[in-house]
PDB file of N, CA and C in Angstrom:
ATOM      1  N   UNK A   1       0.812  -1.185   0.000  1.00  0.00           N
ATOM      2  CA  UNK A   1       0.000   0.000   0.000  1.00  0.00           C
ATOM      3  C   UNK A   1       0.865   1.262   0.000  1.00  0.00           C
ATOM      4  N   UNK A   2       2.099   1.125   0.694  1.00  0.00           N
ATOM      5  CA  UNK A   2       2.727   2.539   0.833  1.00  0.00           C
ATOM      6  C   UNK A   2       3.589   2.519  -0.283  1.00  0.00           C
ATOM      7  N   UNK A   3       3.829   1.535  -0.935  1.00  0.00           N
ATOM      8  CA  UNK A   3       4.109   1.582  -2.715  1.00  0.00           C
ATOM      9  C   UNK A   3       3.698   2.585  -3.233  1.00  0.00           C
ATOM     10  N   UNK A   4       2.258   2.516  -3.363  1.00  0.00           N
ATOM     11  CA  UNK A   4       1.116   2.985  -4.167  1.00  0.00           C
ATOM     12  C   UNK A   4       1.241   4.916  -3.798  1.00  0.00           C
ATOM     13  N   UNK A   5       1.055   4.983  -2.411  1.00  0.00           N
ATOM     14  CA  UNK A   5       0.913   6.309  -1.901  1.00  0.00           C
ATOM     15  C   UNK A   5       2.315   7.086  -2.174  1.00  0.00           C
ATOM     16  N   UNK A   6       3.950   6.511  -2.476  1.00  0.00           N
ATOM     17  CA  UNK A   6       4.854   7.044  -2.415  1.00  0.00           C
ATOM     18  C   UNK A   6       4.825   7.322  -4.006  1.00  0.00           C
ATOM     19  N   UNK A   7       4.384   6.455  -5.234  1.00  0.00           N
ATOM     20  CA  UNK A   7       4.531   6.413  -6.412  1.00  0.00           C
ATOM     21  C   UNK A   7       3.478   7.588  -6.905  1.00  0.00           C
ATOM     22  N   UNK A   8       2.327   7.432  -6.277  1.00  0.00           N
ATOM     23  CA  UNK A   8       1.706   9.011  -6.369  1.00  0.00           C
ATOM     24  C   UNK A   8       2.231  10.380  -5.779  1.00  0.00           C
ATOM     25  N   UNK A   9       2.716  10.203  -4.995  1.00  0.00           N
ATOM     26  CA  UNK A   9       3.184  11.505  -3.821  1.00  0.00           C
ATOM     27  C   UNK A   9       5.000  12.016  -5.361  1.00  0.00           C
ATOM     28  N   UNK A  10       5.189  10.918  -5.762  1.00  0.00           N
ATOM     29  CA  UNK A  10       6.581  11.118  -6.318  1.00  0.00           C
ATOM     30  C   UNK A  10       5.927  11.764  -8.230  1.00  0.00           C
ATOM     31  N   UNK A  11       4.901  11.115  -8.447  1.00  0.00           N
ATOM     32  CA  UNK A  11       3.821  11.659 -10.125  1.00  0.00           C
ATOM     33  C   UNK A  11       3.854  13.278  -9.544  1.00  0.00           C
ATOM     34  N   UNK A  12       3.210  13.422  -8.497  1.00  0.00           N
ATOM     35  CA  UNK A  12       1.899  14.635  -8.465  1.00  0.00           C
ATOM     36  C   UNK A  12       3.402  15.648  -7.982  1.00  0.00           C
ATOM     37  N   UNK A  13       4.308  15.278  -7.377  1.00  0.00           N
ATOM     38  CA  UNK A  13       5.633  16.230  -7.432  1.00  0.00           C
ATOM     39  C   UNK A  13       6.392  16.811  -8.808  1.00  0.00           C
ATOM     40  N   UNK A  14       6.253  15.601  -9.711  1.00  0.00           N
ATOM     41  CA  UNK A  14       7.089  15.775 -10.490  1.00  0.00           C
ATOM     42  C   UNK A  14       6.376  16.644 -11.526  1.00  0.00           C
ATOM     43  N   UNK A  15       4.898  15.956 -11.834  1.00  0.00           N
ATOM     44  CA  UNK A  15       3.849  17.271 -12.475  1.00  0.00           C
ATOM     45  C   UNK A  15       3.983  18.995 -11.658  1.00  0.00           C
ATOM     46  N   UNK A  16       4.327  19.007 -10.395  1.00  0.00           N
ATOM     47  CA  UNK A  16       4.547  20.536 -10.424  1.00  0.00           C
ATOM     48  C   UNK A  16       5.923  20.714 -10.603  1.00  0.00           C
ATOM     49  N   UNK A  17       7.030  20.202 -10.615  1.00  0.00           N
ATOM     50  CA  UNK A  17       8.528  20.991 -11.185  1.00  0.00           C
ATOM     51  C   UNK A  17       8.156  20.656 -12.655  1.00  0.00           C
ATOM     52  N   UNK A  18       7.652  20.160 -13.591  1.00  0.00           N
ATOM     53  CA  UNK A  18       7.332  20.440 -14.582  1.00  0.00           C
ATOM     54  C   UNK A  18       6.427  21.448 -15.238  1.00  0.00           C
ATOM     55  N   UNK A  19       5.200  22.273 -14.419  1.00  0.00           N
ATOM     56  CA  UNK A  19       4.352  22.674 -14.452  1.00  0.00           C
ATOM     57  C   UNK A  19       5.654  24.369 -13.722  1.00  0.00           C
ATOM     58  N   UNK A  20       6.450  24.469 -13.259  1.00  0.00           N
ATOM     59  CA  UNK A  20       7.704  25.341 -12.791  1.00  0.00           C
ATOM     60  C   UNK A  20       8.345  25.729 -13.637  1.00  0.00           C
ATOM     61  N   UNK A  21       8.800  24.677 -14.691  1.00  0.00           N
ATOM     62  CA  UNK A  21       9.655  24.638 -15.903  1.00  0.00           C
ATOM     63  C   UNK A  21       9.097  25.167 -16.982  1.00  0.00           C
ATOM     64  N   UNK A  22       7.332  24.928 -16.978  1.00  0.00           N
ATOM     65  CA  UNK A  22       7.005  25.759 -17.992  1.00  0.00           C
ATOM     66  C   UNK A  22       6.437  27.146 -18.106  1.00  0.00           C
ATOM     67  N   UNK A  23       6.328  27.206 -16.371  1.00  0.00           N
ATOM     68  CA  UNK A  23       5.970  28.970 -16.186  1.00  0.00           C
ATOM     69  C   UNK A  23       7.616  30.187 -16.390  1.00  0.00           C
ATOM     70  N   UNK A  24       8.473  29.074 -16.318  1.00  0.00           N
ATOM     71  CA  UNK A  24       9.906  29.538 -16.512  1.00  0.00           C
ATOM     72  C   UNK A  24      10.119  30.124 -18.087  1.00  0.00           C
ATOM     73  N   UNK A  25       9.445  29.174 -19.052  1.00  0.00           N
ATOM     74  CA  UNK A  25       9.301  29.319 -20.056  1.00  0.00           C
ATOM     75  C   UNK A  25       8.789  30.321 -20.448  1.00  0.00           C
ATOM     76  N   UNK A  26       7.393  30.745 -20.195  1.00  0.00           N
ATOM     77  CA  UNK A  26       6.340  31.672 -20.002  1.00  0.00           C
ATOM     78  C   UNK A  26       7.363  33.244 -19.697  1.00  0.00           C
ATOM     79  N   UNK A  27       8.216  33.283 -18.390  1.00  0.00           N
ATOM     80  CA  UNK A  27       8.540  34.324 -17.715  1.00  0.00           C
ATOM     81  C   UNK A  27       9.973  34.804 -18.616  1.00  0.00           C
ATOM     82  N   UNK A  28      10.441  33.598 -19.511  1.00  0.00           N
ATOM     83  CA  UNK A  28      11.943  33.788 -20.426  1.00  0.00           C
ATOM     84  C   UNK A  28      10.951  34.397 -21.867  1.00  0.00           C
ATOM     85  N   UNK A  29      10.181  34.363 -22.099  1.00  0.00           N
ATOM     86  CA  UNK A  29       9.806  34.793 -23.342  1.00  0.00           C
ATOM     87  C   UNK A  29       9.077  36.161 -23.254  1.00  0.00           C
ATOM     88  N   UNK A  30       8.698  36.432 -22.045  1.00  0.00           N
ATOM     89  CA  UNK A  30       8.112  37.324 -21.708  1.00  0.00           C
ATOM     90  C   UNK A  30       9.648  38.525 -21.684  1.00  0.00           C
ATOM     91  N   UNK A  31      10.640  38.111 -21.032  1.00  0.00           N
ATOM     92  CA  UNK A  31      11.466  39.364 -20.783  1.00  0.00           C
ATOM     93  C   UNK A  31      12.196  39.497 -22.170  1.00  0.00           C
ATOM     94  N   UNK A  32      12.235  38.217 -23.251  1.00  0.00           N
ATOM     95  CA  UNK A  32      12.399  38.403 -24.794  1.00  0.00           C
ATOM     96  C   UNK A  32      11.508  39.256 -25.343  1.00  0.00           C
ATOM     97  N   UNK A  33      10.402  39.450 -25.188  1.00  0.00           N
ATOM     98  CA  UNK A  33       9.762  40.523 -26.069  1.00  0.00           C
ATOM     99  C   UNK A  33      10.392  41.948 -24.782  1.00  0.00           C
ATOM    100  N   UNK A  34      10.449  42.051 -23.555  1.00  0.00           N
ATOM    101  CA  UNK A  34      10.376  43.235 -23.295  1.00  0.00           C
ATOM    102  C   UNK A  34      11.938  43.950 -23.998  1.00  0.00           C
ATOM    103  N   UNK A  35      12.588  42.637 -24.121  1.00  0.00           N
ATOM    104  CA  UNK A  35      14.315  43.177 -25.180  1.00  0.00           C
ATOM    105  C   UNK A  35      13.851  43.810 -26.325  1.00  0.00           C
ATOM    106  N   UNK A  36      12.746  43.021 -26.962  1.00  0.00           N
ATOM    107  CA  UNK A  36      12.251  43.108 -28.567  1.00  0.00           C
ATOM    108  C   UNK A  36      11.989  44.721 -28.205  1.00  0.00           C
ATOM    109  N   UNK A  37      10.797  44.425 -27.559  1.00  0.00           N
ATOM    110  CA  UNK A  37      10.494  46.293 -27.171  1.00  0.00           C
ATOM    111  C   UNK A  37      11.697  47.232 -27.322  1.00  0.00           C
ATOM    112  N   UNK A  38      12.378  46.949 -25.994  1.00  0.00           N
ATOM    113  CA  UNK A  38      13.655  48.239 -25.943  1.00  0.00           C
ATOM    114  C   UNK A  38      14.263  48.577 -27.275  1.00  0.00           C
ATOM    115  N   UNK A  39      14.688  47.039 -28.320  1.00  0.00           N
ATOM    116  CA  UNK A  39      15.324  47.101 -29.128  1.00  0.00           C
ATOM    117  C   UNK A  39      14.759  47.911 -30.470  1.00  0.00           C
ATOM    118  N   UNK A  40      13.372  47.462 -30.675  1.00  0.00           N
ATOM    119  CA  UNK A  40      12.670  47.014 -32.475  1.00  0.00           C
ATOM    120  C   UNK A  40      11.448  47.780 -31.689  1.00  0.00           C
ATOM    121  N   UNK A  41      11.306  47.825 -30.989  1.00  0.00           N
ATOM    122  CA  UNK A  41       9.518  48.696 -30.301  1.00  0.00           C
ATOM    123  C   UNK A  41       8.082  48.081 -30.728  1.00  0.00           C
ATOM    124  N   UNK A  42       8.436  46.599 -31.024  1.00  0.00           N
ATOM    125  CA  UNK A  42       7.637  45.678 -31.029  1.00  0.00           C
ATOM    126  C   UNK A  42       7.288  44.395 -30.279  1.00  0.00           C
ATOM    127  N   UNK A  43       7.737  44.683 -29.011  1.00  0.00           N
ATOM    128  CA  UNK A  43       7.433  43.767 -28.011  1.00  0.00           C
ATOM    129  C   UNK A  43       5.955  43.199 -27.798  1.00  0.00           C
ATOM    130  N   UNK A  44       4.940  44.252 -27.581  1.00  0.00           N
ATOM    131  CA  UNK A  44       3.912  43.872 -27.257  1.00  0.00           C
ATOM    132  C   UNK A  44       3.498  42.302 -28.364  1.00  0.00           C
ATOM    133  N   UNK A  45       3.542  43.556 -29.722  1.00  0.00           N
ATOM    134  CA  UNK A  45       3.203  42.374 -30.885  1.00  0.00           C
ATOM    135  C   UNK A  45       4.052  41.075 -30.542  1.00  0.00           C
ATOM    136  N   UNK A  46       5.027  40.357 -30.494  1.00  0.00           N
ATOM    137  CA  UNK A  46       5.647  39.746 -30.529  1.00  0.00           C
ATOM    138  C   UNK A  46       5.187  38.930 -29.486  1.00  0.00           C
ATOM    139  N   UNK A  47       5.222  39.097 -28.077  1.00  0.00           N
ATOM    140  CA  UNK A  47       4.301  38.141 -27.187  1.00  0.00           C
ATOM    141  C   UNK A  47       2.909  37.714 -27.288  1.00  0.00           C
ATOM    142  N   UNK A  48       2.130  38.518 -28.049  1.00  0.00           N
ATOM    143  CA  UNK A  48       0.539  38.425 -28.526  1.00  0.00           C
ATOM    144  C   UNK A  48       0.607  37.276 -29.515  1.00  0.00           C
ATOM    145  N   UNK A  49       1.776  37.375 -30.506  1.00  0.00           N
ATOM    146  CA  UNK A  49       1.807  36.696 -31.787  1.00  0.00           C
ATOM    147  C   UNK A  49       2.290  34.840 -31.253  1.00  0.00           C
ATOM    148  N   UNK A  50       3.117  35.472 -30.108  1.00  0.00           N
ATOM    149  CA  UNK A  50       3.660  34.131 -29.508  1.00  0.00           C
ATOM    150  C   UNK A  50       2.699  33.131 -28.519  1.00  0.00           C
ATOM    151  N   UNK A  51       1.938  33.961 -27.789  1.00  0.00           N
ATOM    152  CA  UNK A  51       0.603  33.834 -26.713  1.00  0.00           C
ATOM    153  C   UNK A  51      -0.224  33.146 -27.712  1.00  0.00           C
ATOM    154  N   UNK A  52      -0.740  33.452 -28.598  1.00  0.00           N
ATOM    155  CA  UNK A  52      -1.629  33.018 -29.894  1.00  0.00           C
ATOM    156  C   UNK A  52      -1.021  32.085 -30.825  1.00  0.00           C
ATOM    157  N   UNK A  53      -0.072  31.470 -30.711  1.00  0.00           N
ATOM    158  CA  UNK A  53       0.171  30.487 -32.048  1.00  0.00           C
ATOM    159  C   UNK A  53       0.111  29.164 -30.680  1.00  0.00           C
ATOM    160  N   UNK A  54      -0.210  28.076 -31.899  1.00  0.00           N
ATOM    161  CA  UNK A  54      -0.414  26.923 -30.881  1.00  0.00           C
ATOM    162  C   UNK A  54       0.768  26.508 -29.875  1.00  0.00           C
ATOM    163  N   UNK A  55       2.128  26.673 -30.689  1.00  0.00           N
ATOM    164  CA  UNK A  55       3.352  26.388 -29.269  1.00  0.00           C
ATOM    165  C   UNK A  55       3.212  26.967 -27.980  1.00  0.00           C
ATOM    166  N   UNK A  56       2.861  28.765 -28.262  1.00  0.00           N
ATOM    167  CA  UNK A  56       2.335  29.209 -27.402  1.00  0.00           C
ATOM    168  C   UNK A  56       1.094  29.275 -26.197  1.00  0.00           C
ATOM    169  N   UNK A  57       0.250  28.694 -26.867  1.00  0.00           N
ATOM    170  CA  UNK A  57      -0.939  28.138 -25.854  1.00  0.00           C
ATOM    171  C   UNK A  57      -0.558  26.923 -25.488  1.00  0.00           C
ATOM    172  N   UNK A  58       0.462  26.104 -25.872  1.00  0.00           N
ATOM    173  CA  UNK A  58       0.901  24.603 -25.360  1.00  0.00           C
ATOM    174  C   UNK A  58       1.402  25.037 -24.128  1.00  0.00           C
ATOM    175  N   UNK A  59       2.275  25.955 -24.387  1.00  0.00           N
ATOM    176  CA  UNK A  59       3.040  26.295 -23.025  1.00  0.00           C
ATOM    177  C   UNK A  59       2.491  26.984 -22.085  1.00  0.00           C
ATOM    178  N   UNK A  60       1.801  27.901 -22.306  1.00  0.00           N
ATOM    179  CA  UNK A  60       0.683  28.861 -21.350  1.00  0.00           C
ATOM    180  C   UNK A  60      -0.111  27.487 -20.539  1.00  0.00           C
ATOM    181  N   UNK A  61      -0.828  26.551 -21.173  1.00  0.00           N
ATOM    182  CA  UNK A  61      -1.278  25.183 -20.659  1.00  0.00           C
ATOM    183  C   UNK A  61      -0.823  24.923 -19.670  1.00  0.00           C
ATOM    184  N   UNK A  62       0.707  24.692 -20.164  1.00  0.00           N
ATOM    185  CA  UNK A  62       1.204  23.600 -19.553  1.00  0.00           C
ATOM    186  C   UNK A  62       2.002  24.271 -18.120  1.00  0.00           C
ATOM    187  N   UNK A  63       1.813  25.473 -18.302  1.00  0.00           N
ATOM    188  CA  UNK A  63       2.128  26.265 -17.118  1.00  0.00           C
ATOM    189  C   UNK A  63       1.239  26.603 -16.175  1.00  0.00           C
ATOM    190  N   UNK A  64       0.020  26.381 -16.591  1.00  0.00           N
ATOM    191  CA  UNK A  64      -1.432  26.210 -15.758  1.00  0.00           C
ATOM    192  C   UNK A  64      -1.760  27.215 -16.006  1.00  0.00           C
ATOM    193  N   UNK A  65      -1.702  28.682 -16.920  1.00  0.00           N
ATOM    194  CA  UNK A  65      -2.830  29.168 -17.312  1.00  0.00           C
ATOM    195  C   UNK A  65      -2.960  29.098 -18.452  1.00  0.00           C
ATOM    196  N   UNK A  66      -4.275  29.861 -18.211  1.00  0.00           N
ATOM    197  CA  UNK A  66      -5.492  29.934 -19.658  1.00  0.00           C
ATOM    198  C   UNK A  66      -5.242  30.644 -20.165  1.00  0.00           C
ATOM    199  N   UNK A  67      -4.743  30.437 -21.846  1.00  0.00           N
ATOM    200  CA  UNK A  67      -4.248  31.166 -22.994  1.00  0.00           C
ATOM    201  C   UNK A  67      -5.179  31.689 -23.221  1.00  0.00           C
ATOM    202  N   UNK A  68      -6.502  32.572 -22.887  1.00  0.00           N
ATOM    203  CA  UNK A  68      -7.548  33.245 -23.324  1.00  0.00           C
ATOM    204  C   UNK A  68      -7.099  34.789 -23.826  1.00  0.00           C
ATOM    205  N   UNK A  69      -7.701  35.568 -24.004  1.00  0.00           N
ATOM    206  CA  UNK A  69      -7.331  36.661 -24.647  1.00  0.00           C
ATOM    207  C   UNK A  69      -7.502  37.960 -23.397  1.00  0.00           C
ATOM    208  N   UNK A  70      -8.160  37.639 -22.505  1.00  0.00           N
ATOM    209  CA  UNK A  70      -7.485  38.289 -21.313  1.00  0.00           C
ATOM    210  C   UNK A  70      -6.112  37.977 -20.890  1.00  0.00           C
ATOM    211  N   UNK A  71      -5.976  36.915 -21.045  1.00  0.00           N
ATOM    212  CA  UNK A  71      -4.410  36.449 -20.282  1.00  0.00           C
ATOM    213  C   UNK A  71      -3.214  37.418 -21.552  1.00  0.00           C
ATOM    214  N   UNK A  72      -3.294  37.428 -22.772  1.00  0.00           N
ATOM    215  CA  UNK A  72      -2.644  37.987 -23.941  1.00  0.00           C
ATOM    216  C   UNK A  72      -2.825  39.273 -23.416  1.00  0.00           C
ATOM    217  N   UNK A  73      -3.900  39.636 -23.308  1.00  0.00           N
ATOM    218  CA  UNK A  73      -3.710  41.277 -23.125  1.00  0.00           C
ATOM    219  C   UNK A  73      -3.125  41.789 -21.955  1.00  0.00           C
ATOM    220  N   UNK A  74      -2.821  40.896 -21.085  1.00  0.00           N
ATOM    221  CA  UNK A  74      -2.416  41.230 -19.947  1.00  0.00           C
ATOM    222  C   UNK A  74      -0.938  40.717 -20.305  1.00  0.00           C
ATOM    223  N   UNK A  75      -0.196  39.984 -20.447  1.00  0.00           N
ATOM    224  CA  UNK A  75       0.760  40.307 -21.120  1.00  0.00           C
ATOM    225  C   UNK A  75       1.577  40.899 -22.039  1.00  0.00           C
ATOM    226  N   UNK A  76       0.586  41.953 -23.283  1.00  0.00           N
ATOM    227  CA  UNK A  76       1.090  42.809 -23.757  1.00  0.00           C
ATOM    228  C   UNK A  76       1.350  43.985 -23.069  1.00  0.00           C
ATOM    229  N   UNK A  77       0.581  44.153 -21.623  1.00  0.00           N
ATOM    230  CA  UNK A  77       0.161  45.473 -20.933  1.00  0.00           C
ATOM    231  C   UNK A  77       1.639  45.031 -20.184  1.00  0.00           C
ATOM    232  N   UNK A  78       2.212  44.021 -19.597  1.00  0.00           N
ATOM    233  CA  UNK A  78       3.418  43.473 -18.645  1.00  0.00           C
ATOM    234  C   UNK A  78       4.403  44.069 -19.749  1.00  0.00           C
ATOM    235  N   UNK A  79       4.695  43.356 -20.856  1.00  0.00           N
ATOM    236  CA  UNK A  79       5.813  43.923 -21.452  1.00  0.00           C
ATOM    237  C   UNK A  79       5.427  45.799 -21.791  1.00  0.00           C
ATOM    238  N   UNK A  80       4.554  46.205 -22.127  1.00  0.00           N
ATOM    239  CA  UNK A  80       4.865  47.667 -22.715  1.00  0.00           C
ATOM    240  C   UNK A  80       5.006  48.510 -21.320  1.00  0.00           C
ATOM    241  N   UNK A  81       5.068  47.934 -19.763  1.00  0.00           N
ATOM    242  CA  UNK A  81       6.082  48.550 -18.904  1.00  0.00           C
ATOM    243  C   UNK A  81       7.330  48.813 -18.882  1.00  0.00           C
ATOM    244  N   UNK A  82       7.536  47.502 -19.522  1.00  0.00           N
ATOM    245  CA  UNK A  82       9.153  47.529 -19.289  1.00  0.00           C
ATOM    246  C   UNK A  82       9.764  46.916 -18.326  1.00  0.00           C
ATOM    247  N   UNK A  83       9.323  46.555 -16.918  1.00  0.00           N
ATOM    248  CA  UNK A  83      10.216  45.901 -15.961  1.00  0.00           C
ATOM    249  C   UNK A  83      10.159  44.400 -16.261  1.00  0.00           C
ATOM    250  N   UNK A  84      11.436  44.183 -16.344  1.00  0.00           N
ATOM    251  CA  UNK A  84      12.107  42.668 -16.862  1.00  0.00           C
ATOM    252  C   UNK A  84      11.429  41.574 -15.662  1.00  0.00           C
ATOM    253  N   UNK A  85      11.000  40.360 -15.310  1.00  0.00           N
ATOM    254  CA  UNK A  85      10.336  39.613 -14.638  1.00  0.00           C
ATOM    255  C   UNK A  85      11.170  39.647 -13.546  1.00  0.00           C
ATOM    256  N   UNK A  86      12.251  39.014 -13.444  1.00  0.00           N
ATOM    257  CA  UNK A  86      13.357  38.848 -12.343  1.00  0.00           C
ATOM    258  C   UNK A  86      13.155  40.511 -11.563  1.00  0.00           C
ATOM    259  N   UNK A  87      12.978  41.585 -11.741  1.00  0.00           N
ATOM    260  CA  UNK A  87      13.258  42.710 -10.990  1.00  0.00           C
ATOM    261  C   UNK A  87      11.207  42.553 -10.418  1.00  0.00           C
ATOM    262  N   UNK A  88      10.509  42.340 -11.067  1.00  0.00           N
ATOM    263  CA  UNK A  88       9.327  42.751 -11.076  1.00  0.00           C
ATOM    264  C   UNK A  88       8.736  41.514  -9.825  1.00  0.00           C
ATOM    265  N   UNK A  89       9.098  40.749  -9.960  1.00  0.00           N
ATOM    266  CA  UNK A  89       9.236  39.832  -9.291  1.00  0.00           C
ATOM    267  C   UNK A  89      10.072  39.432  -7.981  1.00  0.00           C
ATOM    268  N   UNK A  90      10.606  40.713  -7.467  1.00  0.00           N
ATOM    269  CA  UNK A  90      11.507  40.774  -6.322  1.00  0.00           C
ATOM    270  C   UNK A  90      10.940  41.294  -5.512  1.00  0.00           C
ATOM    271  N   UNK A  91      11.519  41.261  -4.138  1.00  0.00           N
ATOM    272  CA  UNK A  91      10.391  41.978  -3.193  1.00  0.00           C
ATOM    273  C   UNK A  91      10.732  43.491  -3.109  1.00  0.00           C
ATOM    274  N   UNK A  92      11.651  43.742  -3.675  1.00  0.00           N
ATOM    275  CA  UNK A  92      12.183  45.161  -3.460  1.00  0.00           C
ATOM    276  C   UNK A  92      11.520  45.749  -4.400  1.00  0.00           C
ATOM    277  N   UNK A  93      10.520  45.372  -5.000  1.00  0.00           N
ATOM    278  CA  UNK A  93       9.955  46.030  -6.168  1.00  0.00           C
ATOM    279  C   UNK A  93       8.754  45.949  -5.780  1.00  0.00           C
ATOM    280  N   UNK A  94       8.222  45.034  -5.254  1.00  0.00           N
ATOM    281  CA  UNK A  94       6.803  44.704  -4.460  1.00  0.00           C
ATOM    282  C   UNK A  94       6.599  45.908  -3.208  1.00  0.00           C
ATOM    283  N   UNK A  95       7.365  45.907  -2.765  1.00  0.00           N
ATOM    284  CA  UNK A  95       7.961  46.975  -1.144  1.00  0.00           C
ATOM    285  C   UNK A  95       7.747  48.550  -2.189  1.00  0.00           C
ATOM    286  N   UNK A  96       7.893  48.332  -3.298  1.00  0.00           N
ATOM    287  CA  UNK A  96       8.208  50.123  -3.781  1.00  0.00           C
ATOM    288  C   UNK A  96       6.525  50.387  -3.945  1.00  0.00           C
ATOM    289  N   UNK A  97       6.200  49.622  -5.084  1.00  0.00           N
ATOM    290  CA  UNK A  97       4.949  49.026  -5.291  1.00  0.00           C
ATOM    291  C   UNK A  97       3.138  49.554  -4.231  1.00  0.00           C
ATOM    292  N   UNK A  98       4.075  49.067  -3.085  1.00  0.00           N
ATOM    293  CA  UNK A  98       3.224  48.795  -2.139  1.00  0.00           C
ATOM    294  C   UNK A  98       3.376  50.123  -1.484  1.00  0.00           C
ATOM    295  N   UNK A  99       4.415  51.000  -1.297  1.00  0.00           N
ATOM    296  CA  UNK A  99       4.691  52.232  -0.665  1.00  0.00           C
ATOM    297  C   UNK A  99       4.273  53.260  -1.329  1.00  0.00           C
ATOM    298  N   UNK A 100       4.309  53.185  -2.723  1.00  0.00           N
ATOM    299  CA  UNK A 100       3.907  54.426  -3.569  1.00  0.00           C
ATOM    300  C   UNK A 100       2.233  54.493  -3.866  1.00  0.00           C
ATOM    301  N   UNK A 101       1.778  52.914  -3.774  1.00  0.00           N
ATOM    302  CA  UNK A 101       0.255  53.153  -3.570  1.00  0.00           C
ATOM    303  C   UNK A 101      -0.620  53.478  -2.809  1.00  0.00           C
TER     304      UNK A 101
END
């Protein structure tokens, strides 16, 4: 029996560092268009175009959200800020965030 419970406990782990790996994915393509932006000033387009083709909703999936067209627009609105994920995503940015509101 404790076969059974360790061989599930070891599936349902490994589905979330995989389900990690692909929000990683998600958060590396995301700070690629905000480069595209700085660079070519076509970032937004470029994550919309990427959000919308099927590789792109594979991975949005497989990262556990819903490739819907709220989720796209809310990622074109993330990149045409400008703050790269790793900074936006720190608490020292959360702390500024939270002080200036």
């Amino acid at each position: 029996m404790f076969d059974y419970v360790d061989s599930t406990a070891y599936a349902n782990d490994q589905g979330a560092r995989a389900q990690k790996l692909f929000a990683a994915v998600v958060l590396a393509a995301l700070d690629d268009a905000i480069a595209d932006d700085k660079k070519y000033g076509n970032g937004p387009e470029v994550i919309a175009r990427w959000a919308r083709s099927r590789d792109g909703r594979e991975v949005l999936m497989c990262a556990g959200i819903d490739p819907n067209e709220r989720c796209v627009k809310g990622m074109m609105e993330f990149v045409r800020k400008g703050i790269r994920t790793s900074v936006a995503l720190s608490r020292e940015e959360s702390e500024r965030r939270a002080e200036a509101a």
